[in-house]
PDB file of N, CA and C in Angstrom:
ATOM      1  N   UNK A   1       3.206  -8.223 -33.095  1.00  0.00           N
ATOM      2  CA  UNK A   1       2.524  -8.863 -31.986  1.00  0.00           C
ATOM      3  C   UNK A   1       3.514  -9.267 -30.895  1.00  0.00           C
ATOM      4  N   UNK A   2       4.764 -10.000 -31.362  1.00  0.00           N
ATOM      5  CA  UNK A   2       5.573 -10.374 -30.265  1.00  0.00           C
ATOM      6  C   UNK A   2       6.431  -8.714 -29.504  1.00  0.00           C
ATOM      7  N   UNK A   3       6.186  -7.627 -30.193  1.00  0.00           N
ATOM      8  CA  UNK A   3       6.946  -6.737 -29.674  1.00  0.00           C
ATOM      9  C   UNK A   3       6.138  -6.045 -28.470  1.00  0.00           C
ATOM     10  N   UNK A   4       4.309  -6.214 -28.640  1.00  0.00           N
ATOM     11  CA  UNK A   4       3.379  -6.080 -27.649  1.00  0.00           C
ATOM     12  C   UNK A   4       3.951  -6.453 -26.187  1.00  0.00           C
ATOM     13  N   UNK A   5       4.090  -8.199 -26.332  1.00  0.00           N
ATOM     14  CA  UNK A   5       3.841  -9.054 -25.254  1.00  0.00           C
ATOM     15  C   UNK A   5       5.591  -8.873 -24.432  1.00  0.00           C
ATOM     16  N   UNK A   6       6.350  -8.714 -25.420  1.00  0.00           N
ATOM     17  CA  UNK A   6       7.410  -7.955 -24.381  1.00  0.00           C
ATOM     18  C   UNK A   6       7.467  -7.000 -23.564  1.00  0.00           C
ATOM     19  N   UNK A   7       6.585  -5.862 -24.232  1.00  0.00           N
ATOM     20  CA  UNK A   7       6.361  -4.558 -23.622  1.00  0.00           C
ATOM     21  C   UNK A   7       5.461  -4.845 -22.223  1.00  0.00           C
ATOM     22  N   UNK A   8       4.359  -5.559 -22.642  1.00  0.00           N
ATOM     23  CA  UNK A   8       3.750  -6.360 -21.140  1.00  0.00           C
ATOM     24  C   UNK A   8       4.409  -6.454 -20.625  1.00  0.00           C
ATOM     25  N   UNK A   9       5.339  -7.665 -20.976  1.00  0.00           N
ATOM     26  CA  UNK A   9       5.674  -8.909 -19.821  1.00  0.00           C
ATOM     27  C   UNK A   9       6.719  -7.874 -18.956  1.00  0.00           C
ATOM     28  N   UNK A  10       7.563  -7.154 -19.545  1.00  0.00           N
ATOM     29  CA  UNK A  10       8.065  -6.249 -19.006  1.00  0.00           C
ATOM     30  C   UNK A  10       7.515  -5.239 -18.195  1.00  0.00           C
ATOM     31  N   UNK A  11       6.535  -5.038 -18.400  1.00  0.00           N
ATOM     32  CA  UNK A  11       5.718  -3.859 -17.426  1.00  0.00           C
ATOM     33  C   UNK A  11       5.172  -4.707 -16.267  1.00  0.00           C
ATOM     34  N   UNK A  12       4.645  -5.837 -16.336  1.00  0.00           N
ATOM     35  CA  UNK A  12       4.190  -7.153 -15.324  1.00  0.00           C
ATOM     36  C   UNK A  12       5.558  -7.584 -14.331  1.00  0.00           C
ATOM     37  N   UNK A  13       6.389  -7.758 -14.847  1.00  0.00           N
ATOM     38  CA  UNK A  13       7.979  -8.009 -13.966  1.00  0.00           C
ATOM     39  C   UNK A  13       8.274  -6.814 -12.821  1.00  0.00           C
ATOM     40  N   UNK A  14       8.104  -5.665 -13.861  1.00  0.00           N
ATOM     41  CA  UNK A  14       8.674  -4.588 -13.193  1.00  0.00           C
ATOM     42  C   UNK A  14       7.715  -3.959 -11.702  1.00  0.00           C
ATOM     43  N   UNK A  15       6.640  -4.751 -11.885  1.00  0.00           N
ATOM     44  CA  UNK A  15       5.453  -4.944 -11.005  1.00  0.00           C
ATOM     45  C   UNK A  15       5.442  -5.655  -9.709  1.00  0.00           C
ATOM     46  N   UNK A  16       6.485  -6.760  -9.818  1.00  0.00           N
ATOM     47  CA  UNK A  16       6.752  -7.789  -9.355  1.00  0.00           C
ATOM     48  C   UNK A  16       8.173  -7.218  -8.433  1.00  0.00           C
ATOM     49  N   UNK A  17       8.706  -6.432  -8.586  1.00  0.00           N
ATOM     50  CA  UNK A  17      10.093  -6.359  -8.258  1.00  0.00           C
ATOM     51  C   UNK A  17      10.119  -5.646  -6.842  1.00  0.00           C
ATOM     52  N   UNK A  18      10.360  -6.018  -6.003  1.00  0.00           N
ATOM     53  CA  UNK A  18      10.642  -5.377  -4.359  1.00  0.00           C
ATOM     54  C   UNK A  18      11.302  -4.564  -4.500  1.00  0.00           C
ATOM     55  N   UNK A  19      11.008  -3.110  -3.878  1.00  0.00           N
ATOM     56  CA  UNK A  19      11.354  -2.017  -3.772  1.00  0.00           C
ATOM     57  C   UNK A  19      12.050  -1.411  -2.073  1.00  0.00           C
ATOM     58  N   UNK A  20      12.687  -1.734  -2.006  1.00  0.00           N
ATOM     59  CA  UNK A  20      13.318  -1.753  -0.894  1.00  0.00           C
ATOM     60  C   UNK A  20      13.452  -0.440  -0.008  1.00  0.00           C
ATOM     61  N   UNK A  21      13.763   0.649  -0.613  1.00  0.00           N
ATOM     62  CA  UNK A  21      13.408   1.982   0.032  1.00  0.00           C
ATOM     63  C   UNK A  21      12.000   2.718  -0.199  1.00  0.00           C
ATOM     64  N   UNK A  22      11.197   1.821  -1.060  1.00  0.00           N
ATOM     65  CA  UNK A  22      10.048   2.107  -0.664  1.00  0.00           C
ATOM     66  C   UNK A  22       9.230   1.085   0.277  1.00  0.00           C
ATOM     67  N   UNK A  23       9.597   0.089   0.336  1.00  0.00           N
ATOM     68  CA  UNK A  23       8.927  -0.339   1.529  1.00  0.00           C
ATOM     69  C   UNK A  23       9.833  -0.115   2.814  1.00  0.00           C
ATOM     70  N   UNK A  24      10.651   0.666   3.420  1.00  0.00           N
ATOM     71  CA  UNK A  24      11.446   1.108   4.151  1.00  0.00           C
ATOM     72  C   UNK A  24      10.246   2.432   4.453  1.00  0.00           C
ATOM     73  N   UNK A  25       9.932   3.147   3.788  1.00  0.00           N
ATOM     74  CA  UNK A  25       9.628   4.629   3.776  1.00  0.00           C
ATOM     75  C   UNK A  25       7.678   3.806   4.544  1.00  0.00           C
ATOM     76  N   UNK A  26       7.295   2.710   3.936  1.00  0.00           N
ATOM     77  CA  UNK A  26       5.958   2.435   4.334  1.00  0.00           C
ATOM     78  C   UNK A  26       6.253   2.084   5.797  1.00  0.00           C
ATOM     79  N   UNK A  27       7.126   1.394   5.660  1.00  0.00           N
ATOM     80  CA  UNK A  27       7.569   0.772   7.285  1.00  0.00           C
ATOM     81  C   UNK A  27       7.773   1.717   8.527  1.00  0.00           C
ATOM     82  N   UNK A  28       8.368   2.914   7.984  1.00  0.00           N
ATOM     83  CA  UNK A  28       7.780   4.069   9.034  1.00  0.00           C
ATOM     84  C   UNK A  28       6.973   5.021   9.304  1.00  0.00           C
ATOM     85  N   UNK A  29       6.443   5.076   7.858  1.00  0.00           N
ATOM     86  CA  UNK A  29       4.856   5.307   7.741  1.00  0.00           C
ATOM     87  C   UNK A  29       3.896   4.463   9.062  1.00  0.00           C
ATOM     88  N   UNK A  30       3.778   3.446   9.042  1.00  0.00           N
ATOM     89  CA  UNK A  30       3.139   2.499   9.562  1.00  0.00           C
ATOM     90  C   UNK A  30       3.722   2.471  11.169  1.00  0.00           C
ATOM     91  N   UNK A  31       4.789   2.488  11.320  1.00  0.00           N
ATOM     92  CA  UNK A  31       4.974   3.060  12.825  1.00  0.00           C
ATOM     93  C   UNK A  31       4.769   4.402  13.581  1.00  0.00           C
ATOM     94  N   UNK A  32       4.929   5.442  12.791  1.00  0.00           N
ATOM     95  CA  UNK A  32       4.506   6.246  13.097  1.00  0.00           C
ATOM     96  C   UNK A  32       2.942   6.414  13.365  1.00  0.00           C
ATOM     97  N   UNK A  33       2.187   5.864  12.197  1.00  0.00           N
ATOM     98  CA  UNK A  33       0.469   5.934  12.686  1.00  0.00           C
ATOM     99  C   UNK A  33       0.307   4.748  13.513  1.00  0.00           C
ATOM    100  N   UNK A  34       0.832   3.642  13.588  1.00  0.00           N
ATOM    101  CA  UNK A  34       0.706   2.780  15.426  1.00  0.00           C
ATOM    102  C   UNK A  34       0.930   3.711  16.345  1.00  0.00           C
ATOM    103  N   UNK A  35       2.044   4.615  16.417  1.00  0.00           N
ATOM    104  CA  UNK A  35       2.308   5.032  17.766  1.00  0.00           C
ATOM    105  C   UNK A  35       1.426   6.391  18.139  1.00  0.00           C
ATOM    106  N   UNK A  36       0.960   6.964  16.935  1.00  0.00           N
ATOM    107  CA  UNK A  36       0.164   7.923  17.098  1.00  0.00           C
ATOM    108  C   UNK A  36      -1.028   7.496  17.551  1.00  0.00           C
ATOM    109  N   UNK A  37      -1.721   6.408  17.197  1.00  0.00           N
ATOM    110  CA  UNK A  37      -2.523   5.773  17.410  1.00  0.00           C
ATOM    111  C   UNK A  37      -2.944   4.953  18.745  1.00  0.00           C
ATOM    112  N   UNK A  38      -1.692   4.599  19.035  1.00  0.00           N
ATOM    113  CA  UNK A  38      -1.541   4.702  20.853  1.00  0.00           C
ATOM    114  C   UNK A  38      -1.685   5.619  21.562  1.00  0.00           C
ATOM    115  N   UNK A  39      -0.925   6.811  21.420  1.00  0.00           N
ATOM    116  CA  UNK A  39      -1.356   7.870  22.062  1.00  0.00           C
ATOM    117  C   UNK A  39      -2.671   8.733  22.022  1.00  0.00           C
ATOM    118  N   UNK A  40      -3.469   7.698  21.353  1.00  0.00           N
ATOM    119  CA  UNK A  40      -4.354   9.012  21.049  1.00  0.00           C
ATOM    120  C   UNK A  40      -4.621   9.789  20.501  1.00  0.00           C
ATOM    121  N   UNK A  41      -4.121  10.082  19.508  1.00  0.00           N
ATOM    122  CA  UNK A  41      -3.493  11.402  18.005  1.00  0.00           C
ATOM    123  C   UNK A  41      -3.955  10.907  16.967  1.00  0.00           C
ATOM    124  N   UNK A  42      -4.719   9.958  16.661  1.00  0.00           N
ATOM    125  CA  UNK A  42      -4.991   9.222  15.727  1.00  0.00           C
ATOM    126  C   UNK A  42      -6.134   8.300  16.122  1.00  0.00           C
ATOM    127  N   UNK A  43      -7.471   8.900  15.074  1.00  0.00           N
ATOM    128  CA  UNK A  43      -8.594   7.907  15.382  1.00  0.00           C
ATOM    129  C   UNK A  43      -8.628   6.939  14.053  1.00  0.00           C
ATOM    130  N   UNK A  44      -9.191   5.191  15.103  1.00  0.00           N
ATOM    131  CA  UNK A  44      -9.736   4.291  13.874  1.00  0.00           C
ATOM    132  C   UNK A  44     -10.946   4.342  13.345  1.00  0.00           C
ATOM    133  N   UNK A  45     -11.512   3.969  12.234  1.00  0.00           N
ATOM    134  CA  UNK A  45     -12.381   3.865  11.556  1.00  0.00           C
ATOM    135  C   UNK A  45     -12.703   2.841  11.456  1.00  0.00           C
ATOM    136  N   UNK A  46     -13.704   2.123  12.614  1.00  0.00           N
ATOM    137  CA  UNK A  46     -14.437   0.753  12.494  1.00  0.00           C
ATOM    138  C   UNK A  46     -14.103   0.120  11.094  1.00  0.00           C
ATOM    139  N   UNK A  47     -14.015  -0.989  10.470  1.00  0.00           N
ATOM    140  CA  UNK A  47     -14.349  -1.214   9.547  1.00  0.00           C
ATOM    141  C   UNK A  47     -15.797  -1.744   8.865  1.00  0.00           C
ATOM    142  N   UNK A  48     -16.142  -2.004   9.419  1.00  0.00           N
ATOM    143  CA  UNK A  48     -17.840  -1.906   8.801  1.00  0.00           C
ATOM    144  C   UNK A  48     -18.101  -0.634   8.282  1.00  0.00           C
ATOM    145  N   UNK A  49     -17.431   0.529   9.148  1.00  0.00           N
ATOM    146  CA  UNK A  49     -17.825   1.818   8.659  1.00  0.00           C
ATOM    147  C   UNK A  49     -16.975   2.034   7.053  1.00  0.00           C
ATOM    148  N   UNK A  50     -15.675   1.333   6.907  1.00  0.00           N
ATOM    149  CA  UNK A  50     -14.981   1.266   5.816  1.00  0.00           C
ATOM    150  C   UNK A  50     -15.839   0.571   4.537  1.00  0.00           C
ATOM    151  N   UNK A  51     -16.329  -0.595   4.985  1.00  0.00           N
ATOM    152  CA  UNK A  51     -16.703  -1.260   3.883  1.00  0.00           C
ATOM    153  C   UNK A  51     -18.392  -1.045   4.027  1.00  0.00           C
ATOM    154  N   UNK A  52     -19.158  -0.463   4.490  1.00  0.00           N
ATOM    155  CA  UNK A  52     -20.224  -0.086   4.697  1.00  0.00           C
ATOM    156  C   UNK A  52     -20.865   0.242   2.477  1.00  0.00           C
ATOM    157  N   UNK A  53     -21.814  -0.773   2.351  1.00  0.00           N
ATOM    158  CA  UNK A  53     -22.282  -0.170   1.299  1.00  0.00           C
ATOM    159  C   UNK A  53     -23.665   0.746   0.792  1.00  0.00           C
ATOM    160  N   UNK A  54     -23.738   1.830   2.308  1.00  0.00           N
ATOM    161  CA  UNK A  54     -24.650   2.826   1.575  1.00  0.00           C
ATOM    162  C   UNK A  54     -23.147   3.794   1.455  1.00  0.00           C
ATOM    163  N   UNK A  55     -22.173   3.618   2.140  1.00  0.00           N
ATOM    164  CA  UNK A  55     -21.318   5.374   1.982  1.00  0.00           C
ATOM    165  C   UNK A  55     -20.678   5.772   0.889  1.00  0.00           C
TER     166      UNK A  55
END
């Protein structure tokens, strides 16, 4: 039983842990679709239309 809750707690930590070149890689993810999105190259999707519950 205690060898379970290690295996958790360990999988829960490792959950927890900031990933630094992956939030680097989102961070220009996310500028790139702002700036596309300025220009025009990129449409939004109302959100009502997102959370809409017949779609």
């Amino acid at each position: 039983m205690h060898e379970k809750f290690f295996v958790i707690e360990g999988l829960l930590q490792s959950l927890d842990e900031p990933n630094q070149k992956l939030d680097e890689i989102w961070a220009l993810e996310a500028e790139k679709r702002l700036n596309a999105y300025k220009k025009g190259r990129l449409k939004g999707i109302p959100m009502e239309d997102i959370f809409d519950d017949e779609g």
